[in-house]
Protein backbone atom coordinates (compact mmCIF):
# COMPACT_ATOMS: atom_id res chain seq x y z
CA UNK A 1 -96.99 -54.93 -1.60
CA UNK A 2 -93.27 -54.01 -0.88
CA UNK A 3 -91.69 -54.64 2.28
CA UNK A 4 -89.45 -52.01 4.20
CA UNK A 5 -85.53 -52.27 3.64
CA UNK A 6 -84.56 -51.55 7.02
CA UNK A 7 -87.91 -53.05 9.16
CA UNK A 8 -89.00 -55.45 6.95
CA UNK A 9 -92.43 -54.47 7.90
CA UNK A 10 -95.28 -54.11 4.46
CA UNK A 11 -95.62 -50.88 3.31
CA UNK A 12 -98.43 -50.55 0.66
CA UNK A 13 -96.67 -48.31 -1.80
CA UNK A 14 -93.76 -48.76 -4.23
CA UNK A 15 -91.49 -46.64 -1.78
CA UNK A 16 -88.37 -48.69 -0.32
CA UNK A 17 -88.69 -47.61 3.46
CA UNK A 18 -91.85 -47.18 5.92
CA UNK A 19 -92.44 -43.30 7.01
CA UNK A 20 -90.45 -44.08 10.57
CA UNK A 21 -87.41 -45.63 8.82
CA UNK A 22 -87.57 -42.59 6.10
CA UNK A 23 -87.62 -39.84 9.04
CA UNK A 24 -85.01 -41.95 11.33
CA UNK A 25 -82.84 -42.09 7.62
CA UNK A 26 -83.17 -38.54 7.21
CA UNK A 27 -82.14 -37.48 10.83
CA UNK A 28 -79.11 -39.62 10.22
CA UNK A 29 -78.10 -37.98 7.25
CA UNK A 30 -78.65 -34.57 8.62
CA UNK A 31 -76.21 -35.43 11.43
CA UNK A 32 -73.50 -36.82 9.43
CA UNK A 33 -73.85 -33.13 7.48
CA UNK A 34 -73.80 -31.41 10.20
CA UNK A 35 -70.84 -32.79 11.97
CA UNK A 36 -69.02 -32.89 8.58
CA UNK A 37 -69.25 -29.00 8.00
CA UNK A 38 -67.51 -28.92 11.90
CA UNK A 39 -63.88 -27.82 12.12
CA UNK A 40 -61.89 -27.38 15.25
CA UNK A 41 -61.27 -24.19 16.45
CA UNK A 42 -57.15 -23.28 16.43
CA UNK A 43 -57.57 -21.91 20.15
CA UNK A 44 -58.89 -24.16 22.15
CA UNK A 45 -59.41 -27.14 19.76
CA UNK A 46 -63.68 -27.24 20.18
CA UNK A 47 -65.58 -28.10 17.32
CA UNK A 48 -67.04 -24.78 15.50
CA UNK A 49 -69.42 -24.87 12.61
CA UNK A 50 -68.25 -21.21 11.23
CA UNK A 51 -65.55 -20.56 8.77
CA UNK A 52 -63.88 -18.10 11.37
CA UNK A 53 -60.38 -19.35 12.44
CA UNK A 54 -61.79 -19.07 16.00
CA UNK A 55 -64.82 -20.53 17.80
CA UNK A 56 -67.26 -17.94 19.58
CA UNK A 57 -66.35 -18.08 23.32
CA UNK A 58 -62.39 -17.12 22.09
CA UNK A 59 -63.11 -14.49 19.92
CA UNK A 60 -65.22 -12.91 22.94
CA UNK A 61 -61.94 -13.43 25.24
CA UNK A 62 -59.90 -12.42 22.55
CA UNK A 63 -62.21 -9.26 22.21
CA UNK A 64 -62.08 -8.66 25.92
CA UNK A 65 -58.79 -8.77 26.51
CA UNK A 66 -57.76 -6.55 23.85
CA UNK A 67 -60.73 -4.12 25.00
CA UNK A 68 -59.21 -4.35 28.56
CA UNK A 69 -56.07 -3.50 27.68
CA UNK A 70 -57.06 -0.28 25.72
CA UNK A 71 -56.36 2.94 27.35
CA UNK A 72 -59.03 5.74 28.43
CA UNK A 73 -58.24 7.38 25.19
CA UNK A 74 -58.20 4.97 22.79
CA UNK A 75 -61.46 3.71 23.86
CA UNK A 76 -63.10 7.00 24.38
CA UNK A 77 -61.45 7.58 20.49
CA UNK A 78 -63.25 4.33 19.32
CA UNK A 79 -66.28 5.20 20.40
CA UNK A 80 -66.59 8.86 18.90
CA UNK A 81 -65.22 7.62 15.47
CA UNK A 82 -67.06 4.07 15.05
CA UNK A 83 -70.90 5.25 15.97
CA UNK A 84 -72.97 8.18 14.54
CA UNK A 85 -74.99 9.03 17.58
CA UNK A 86 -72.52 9.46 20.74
CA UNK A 87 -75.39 9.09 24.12
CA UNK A 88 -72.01 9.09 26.46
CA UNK A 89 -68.33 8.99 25.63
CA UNK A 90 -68.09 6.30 29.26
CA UNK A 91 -71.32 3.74 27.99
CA UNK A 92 -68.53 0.98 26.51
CA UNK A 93 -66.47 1.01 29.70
CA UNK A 94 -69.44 1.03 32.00
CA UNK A 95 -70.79 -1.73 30.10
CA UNK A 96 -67.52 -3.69 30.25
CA UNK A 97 -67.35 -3.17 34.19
CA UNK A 98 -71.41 -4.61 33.84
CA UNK A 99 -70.51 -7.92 32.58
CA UNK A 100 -67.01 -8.43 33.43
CA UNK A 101 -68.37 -8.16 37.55
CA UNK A 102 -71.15 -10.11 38.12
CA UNK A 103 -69.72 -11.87 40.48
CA UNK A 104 -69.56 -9.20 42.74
CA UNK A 105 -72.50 -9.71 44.24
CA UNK A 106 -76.91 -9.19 43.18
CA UNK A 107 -77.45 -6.53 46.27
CA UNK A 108 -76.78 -3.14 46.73
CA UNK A 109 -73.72 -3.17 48.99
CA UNK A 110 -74.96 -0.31 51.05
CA UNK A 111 -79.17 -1.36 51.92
CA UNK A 112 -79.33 -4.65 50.67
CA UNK A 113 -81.60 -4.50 47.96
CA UNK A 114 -81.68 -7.09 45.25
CA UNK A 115 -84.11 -6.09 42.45
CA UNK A 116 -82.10 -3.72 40.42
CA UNK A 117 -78.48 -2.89 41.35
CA UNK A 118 -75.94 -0.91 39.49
CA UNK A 119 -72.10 -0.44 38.85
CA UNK A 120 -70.47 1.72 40.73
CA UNK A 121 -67.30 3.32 39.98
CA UNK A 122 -65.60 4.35 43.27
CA UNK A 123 -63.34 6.89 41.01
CA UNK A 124 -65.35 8.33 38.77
CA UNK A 125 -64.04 7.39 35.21
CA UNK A 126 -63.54 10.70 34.12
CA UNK A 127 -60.97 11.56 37.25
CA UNK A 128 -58.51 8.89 35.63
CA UNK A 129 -55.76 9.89 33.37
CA UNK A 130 -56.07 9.06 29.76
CA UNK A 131 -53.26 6.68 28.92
CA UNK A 132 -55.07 4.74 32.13
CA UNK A 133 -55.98 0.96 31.06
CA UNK A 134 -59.24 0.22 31.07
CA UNK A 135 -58.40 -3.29 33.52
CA UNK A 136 -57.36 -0.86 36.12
CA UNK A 137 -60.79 1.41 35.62
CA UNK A 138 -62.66 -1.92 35.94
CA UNK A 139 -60.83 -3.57 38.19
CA UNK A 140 -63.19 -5.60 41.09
CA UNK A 141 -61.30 -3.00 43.66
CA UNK A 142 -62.29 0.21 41.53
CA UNK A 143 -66.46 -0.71 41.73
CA UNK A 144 -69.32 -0.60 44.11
CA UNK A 145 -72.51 -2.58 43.47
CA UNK A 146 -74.97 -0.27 44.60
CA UNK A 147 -79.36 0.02 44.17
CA UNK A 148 -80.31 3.21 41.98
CA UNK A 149 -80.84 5.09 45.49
CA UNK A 150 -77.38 4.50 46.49
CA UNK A 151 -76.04 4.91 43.41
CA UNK A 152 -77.26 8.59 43.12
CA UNK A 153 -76.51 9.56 46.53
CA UNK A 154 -73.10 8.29 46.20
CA UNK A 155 -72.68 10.29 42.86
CA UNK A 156 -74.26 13.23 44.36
CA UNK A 157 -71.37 12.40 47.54
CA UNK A 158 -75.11 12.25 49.60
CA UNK A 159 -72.44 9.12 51.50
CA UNK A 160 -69.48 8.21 51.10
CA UNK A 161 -67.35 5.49 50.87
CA UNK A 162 -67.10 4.72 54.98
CA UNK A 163 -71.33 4.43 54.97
CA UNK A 164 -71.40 1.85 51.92
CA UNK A 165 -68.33 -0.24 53.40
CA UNK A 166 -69.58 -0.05 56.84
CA UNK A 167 -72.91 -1.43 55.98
CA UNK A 168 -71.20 -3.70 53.43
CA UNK A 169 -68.97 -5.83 56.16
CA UNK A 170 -65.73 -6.17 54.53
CA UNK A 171 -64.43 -3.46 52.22
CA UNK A 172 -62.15 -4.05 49.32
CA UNK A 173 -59.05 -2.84 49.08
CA UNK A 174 -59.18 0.57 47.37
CA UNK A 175 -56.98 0.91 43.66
CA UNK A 176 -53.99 2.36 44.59
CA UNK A 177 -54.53 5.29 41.58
């Protein structure tokens, strides 16, 4: 009978620790590893466990920003020459103006309803000018959250503006364009 370096408790094998004392010793170890391979990211100075230079939250504001401050153009460019299949020249700016405004609001701005709502772009993207940045074609003051009903009747100018801010309360201040 041995007894258990760390417990002292009898173990009836020739092993040096009891099965709780091995699995604590092992969770140890795997902790020390893991906060060993950690390195501070040169941004903001959180640990990161990647070899990148940056952690994962700045490289997606790094990304954003640069993306934001693309013009029409250039992003319309990247898009044609960086995928094979091309659904819509617009789906990486309307996708930007999707996650960079959730804050809007969850309900269509115009009936009020909350289960699906859109981005809607109050000047259509394709009426900017091409050397436009893409911060001004996303800007809070540039979008509508509207249901799929609104959005469509809006597109299809079914309303207009003065029926979606009338309903809405408060209007936003419209781009100056």
């Amino acid at each position: 009978m041995n007894n258990c370096i760390d417990c002292k408790t009898e173990i009836s094998t020739k092993r040096t620790y009891c099965t709780d004392c091995k699995i604590l010793r092992r969770r140890a170890r795997d902790l020390v590893k893991y906060y060993k391979s950690k390195t501070p990211c040169s941004t903001c100075g959180t640990l990161k466990k990647t070899n990148a230079k940056t952690c994962q939250t700045c490289r997606i504001v790094e990304t954003r920003h640069k993306l934001e401050n693309m013009t029409l153009n250039e992003m319309v460019n990247r898009r044609t020459n960086n995928r094979t299949s091309v659904t819509n020249r617009y789906t990486d700016i309307r996708m930007m103006a999707r996650n960079s405004n959730i804050a809007l609001g969850s309900s269509c701005m115009r009936c009020g309803y909350s289960l699906h709502v859109e981005i809607a772009h109050i000047k259509a993207i394709s009426e900017f000018d091409g050397e436009t940045l893409i911060k001004t074609i996303n800007h809070p003051s540039n979008l509508l959250i509207l249901c799929r009903n609104c959005h469509h009747e809006f597109d299809a100018k079914l309303i207009d503006l003065s029926d979606i801010m009338g309903r809405a309360g408060t209007a936003p201040a419209l781009p100056k364009l």
